[in-house]
C-alpha atoms as a PDB file:
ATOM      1  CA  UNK A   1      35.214  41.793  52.090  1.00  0.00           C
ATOM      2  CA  UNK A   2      31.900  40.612  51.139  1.00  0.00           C
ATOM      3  CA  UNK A   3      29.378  39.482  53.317  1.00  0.00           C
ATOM      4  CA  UNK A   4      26.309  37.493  52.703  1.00  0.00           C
ATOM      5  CA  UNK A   5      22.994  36.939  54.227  1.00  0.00           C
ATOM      6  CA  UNK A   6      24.472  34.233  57.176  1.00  0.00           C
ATOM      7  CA  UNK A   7      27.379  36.715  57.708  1.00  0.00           C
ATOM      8  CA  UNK A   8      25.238  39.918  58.031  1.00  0.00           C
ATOM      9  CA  UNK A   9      22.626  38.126  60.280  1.00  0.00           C
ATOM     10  CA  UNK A  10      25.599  37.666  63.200  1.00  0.00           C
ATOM     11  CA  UNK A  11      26.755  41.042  62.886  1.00  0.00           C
ATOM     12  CA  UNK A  12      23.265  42.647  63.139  1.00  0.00           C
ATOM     13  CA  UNK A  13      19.998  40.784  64.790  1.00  0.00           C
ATOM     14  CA  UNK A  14      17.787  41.415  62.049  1.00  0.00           C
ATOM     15  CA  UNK A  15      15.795  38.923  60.070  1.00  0.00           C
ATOM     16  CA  UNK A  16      13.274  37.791  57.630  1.00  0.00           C
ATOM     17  CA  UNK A  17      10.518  39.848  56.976  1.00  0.00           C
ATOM     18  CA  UNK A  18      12.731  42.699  58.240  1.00  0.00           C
ATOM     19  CA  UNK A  19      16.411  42.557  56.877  1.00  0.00           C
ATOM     20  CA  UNK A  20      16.386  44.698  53.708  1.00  0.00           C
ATOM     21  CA  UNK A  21      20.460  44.065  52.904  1.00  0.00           C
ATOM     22  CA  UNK A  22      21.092  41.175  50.353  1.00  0.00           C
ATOM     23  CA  UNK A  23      24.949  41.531  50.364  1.00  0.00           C
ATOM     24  CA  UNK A  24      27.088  43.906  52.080  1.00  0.00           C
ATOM     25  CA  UNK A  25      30.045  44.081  48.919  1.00  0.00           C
ATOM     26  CA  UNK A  26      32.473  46.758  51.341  1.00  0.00           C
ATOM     27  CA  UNK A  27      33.303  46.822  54.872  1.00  0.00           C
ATOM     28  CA  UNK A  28      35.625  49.279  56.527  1.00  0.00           C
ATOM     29  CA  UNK A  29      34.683  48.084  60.341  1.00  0.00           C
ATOM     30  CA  UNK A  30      34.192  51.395  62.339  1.00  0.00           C
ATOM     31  CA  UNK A  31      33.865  53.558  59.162  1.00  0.00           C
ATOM     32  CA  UNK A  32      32.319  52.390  56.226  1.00  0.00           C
ATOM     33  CA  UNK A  33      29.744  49.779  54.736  1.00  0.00           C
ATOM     34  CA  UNK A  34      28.605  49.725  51.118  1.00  0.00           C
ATOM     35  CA  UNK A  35      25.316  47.039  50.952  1.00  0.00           C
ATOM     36  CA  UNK A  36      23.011  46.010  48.064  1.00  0.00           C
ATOM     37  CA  UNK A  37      19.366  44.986  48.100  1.00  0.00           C
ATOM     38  CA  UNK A  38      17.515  43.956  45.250  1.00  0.00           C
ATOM     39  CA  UNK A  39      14.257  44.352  45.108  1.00  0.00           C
ATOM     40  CA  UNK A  40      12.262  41.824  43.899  1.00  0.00           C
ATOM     41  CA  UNK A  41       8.235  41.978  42.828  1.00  0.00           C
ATOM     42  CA  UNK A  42       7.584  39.828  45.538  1.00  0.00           C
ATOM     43  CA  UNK A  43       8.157  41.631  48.236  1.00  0.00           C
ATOM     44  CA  UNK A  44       5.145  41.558  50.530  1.00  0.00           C
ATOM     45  CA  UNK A  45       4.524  45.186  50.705  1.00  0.00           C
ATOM     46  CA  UNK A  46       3.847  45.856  46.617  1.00  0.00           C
ATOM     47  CA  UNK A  47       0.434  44.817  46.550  1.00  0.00           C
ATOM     48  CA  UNK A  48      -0.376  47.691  48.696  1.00  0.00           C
ATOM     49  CA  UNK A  49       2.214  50.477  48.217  1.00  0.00           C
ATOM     50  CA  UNK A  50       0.663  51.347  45.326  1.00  0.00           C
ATOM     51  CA  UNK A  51      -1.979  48.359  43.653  1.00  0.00           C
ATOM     52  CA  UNK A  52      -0.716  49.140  40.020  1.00  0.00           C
ATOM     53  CA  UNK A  53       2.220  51.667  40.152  1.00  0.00           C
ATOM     54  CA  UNK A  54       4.551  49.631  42.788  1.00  0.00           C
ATOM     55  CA  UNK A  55       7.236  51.276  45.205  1.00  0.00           C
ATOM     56  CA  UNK A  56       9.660  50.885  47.637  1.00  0.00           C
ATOM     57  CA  UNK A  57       8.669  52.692  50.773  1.00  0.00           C
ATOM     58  CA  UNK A  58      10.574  55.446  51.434  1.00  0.00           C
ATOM     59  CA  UNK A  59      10.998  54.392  55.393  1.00  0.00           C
ATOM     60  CA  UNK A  60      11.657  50.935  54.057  1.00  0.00           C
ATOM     61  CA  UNK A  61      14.885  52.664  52.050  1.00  0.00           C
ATOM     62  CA  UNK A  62      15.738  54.899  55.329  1.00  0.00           C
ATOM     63  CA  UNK A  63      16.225  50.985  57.429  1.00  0.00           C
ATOM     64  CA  UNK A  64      17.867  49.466  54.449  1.00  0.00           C
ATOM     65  CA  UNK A  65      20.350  51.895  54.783  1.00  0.00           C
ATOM     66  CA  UNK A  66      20.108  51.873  58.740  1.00  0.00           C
ATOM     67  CA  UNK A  67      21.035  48.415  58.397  1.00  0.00           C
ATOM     68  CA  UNK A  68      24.060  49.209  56.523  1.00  0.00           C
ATOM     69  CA  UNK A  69      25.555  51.361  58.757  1.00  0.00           C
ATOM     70  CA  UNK A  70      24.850  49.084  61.983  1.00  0.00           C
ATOM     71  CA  UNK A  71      26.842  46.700  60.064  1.00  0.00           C
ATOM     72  CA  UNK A  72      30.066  49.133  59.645  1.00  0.00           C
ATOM     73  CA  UNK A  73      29.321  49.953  63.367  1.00  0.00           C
ATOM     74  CA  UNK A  74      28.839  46.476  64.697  1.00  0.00           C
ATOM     75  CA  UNK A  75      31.724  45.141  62.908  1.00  0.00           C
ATOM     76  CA  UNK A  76      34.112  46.419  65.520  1.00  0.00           C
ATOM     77  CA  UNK A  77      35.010  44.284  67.744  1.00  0.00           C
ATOM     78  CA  UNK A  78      34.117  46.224  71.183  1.00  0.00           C
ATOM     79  CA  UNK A  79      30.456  46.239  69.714  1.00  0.00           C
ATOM     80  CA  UNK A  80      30.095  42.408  69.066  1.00  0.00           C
ATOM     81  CA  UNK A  81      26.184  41.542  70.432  1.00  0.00           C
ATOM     82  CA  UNK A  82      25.323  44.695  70.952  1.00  0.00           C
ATOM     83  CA  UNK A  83      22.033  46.194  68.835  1.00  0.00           C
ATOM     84  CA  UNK A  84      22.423  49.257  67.038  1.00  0.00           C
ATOM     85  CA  UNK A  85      18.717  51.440  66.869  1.00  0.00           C
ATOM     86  CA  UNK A  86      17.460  53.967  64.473  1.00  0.00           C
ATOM     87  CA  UNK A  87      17.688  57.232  66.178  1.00  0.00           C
ATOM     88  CA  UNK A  88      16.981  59.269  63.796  1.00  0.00           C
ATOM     89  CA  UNK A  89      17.500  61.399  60.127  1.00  0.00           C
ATOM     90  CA  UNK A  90      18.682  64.833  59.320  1.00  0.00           C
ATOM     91  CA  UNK A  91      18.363  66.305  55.825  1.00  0.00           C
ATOM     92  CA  UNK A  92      17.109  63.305  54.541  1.00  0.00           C
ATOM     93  CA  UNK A  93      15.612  63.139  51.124  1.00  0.00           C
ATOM     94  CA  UNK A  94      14.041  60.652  48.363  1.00  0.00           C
ATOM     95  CA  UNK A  95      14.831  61.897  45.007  1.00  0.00           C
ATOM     96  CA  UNK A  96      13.573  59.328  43.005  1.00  0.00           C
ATOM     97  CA  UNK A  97      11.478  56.405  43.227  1.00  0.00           C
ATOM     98  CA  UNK A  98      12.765  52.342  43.246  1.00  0.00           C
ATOM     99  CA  UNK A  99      10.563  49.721  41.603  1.00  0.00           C
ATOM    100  CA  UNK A 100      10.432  46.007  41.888  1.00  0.00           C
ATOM    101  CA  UNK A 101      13.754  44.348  39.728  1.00  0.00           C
ATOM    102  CA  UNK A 102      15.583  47.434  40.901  1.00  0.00           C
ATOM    103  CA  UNK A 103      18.763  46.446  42.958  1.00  0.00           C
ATOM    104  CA  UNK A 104      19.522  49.360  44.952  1.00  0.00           C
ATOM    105  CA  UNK A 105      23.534  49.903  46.212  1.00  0.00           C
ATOM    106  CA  UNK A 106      23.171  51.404  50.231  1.00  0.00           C
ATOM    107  CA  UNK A 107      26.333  53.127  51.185  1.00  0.00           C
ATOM    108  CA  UNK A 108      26.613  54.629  54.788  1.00  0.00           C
ATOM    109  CA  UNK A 109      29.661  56.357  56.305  1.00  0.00           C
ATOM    110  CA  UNK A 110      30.197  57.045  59.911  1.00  0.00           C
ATOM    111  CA  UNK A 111      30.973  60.422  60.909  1.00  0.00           C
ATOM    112  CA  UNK A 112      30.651  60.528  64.458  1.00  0.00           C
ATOM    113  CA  UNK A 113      30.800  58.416  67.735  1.00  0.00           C
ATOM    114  CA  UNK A 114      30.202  59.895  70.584  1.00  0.00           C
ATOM    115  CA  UNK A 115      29.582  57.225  73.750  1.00  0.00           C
ATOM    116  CA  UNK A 116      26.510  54.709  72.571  1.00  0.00           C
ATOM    117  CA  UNK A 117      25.289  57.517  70.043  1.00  0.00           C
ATOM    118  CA  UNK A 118      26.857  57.729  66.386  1.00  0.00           C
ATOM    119  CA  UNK A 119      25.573  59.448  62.917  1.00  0.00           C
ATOM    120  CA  UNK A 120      26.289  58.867  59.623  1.00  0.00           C
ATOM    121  CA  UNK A 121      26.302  59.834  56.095  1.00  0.00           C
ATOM    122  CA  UNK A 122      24.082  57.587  53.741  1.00  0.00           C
ATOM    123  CA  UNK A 123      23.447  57.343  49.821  1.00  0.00           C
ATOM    124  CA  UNK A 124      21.018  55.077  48.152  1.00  0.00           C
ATOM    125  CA  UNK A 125      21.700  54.511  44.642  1.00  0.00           C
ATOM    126  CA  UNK A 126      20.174  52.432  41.269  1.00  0.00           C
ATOM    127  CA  UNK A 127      22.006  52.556  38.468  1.00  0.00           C
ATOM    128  CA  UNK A 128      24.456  55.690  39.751  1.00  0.00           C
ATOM    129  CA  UNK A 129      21.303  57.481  40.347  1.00  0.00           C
ATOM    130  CA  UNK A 130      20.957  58.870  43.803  1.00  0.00           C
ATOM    131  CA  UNK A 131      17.128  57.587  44.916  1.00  0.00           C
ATOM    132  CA  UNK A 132      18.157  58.346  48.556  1.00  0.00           C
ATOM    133  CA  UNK A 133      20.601  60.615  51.009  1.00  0.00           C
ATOM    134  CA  UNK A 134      20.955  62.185  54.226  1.00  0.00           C
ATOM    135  CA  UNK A 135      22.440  61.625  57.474  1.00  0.00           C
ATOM    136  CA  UNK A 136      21.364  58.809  59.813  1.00  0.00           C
ATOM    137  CA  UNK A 137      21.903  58.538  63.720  1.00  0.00           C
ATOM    138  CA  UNK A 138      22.010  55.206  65.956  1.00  0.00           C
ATOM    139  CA  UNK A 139      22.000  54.543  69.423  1.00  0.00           C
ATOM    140  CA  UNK A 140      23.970  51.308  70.805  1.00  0.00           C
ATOM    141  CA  UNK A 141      22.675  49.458  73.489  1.00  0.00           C
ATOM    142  CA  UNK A 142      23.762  45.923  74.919  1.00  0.00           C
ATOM    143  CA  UNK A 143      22.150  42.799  73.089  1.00  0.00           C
ATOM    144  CA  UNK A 144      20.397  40.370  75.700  1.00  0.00           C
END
């Protein structure tokens, strides 16, 4: 199942500046999303992170891939309108740095649901080349 930009903005509330998920290219409702982003060079935070040597943010990579797996949790039918926080990482790490033109493939898998709070394991890639890993946790709450 692929989902564009329309389809990913009524599954999870985010939007432009903030929704850092192009496409989401696999979706296993409940279990498992697989999302790209590409990363153009006008993004609005290059100028400043760094003036001549460009890079993503790592936190900017940590809610891309956030965004992922609230997508693979919203999906489920029981959680339709709700919002999905960032609760937290564990063992997260940035191995590599992404530059502008790089399209980076997000892939979360959830792990655990216990009541409103979940975690999951998450992989940012570019060209098979892990940039990104580590385990993610989200909080549901009711949308208003």
């Amino acid at each position: 199942m692929i989902l564009g930009s329309k389809e990913i903005q009524e599954i999870i509330p985010h939007r432009w500046p903030f929704l850092l998920v192009d496409k989401i290219v696999e979706l296993e409702a409940g279990v498992k999303a697989v999302g790209l982003k590409n990363f153009t060079s006008t993004e609005f935070y290059f100028p400043g992170h760094f003036p001549d040597f460009p890079v993503v943010p790592g936190v900017l990579l940590a809610e891309a891939l956030a965004q992922v797996g609230a997508v693979a949790l919203l999906s489920v039918p029981g959680n339709k309108g709700k919002i999905a926080f960032f609760a937290g990482m564990d063992r997260f790490r940035f191995r590599k740095p992404v530059f502008p033109g790089d399209t980076v493939t997000l892939e979360v898998t959830l792990d655990k649901l216990r009541g409103s709070i979940g975690k999951g394991t998450a992989k940012a890639t570019v060209d098979d080349k892990v940039v990104a890993n580590g385990e993610l946790m989200f909080a549901i709450q009711r949308g208003e």
